[in-house]
N, C-alpha and C. Protein backbone atom coordinates (compact mmCIF):
# COMPACT_ATOMS: atom_id res chain seq x y z
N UNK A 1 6.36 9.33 -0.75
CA UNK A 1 6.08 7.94 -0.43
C UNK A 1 4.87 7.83 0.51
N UNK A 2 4.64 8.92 1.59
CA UNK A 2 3.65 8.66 2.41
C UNK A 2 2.17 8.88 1.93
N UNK A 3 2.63 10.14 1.20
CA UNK A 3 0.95 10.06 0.24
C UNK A 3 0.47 9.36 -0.39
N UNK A 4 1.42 8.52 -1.23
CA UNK A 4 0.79 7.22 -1.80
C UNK A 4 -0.20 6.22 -0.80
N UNK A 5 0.99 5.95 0.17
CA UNK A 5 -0.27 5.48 1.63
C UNK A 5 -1.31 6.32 1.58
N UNK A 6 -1.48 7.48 1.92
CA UNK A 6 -2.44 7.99 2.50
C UNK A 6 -3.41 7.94 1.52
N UNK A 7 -3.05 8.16 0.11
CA UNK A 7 -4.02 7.57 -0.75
C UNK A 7 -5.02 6.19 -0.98
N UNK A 8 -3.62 5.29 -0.68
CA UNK A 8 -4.19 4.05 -0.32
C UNK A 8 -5.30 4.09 0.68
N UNK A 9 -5.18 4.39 1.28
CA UNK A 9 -6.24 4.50 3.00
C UNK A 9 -7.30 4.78 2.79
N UNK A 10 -7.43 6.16 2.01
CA UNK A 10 -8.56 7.34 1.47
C UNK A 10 -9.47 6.14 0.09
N UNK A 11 -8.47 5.85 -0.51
CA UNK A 11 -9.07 5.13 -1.49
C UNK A 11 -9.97 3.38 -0.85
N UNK A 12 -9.16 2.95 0.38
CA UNK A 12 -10.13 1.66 0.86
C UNK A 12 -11.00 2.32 1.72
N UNK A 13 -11.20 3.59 2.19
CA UNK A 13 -12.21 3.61 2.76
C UNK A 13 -13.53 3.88 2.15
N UNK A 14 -13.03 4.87 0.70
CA UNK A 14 -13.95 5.18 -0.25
C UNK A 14 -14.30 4.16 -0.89
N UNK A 15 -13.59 3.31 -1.01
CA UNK A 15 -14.69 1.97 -2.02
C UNK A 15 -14.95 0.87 -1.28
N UNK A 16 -14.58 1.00 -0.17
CA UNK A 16 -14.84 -0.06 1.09
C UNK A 16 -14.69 -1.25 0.81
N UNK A 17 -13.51 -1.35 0.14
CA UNK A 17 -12.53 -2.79 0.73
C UNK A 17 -12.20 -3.50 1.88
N UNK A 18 -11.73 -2.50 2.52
CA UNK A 18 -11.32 -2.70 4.11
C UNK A 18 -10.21 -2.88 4.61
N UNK A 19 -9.71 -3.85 4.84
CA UNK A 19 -8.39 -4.39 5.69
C UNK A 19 -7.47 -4.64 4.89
N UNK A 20 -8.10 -5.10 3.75
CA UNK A 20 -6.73 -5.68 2.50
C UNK A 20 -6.01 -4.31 2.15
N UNK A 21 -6.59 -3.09 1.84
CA UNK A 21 -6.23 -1.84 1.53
C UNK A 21 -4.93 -1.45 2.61
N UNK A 22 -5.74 -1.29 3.88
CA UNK A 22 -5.01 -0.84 4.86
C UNK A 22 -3.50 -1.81 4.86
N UNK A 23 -3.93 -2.90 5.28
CA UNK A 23 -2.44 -3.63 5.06
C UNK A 23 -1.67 -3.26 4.05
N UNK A 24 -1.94 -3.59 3.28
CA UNK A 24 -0.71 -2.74 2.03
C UNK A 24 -0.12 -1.26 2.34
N UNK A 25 -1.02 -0.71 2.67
CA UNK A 25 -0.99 0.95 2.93
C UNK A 25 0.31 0.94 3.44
N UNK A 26 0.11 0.02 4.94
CA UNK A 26 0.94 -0.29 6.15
C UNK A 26 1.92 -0.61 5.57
N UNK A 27 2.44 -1.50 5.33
CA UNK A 27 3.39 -2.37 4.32
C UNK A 27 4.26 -1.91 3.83
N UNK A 28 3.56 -0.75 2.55
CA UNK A 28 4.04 0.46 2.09
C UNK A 28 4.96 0.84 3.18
N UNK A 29 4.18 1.89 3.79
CA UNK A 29 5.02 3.04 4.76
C UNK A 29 6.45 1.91 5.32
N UNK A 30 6.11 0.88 6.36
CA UNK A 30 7.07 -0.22 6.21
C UNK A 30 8.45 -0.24 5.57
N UNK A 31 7.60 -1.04 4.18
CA UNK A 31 9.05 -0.88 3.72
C UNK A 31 10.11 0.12 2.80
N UNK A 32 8.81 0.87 2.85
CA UNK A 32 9.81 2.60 2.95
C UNK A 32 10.66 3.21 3.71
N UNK A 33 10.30 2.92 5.31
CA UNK A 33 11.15 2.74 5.99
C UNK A 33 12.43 1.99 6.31
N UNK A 34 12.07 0.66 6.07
CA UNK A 34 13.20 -0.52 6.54
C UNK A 34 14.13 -0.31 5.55
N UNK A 35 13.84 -0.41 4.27
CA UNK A 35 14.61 -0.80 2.98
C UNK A 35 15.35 0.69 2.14
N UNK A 36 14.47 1.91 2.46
CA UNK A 36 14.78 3.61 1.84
C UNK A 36 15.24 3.20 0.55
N UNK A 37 14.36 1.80 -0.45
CA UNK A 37 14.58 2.16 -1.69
C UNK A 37 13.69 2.03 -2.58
N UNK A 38 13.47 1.90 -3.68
CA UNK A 38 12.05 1.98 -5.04
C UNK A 38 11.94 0.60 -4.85
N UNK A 39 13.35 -0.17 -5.25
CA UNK A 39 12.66 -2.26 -5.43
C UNK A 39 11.80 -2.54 -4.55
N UNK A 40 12.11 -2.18 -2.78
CA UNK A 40 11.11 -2.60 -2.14
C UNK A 40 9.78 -1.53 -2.19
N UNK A 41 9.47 -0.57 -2.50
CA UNK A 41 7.97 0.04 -2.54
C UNK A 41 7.41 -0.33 -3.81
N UNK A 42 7.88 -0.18 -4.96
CA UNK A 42 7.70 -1.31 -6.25
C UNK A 42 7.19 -2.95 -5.67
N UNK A 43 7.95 -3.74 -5.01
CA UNK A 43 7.02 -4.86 -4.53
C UNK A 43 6.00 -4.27 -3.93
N UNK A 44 5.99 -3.93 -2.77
CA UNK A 44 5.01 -3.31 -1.90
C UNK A 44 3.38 -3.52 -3.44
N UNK A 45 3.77 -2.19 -3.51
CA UNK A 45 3.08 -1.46 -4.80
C UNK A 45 1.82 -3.05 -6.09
N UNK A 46 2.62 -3.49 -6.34
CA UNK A 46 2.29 -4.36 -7.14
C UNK A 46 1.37 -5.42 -6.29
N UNK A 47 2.44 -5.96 -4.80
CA UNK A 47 1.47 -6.75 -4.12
C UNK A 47 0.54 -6.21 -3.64
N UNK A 48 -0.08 -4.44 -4.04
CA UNK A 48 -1.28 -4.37 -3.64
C UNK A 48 -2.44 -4.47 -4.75
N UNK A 49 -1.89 -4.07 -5.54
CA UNK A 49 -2.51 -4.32 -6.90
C UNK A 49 -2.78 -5.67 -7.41
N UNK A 50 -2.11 -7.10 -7.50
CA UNK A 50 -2.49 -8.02 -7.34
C UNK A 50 -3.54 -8.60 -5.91
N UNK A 51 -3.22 -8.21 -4.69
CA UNK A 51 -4.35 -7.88 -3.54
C UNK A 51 -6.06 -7.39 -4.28
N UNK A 52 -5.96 -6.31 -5.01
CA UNK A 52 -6.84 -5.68 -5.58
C UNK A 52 -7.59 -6.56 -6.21
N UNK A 53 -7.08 -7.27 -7.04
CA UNK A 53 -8.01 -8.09 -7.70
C UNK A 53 -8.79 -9.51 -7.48
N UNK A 54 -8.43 -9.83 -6.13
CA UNK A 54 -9.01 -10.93 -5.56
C UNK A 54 -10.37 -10.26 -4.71
């Protein structure tokens, strides 16, 4: 779960998005923590990908 973040991170710094990246990243780790299940990193996940395209 954390590498996906850390991917996230690696990947907004490499295409220089910025903040929208990182937040999700954050988010991620989050509600990996709070929730310890797939439904919530699956939201997570998607609301970064819809993020992505704005």
């Amino acid at each position: 779960m954390f590498s996906f973040a850390a991917l996230l991170l690696i990947g907004s710094f490499l295409r220089g998005t910025g903040l929208r990246c990182v937040i999700v990243a954050l988010g991620f780790i989050f509600v990996s923590i709070f929730c310890q299940s797939l439904d919530g990193a699956l939201v997570v996940i998607h609301a970064g990908l819809v993020l992505n395209w704005f």
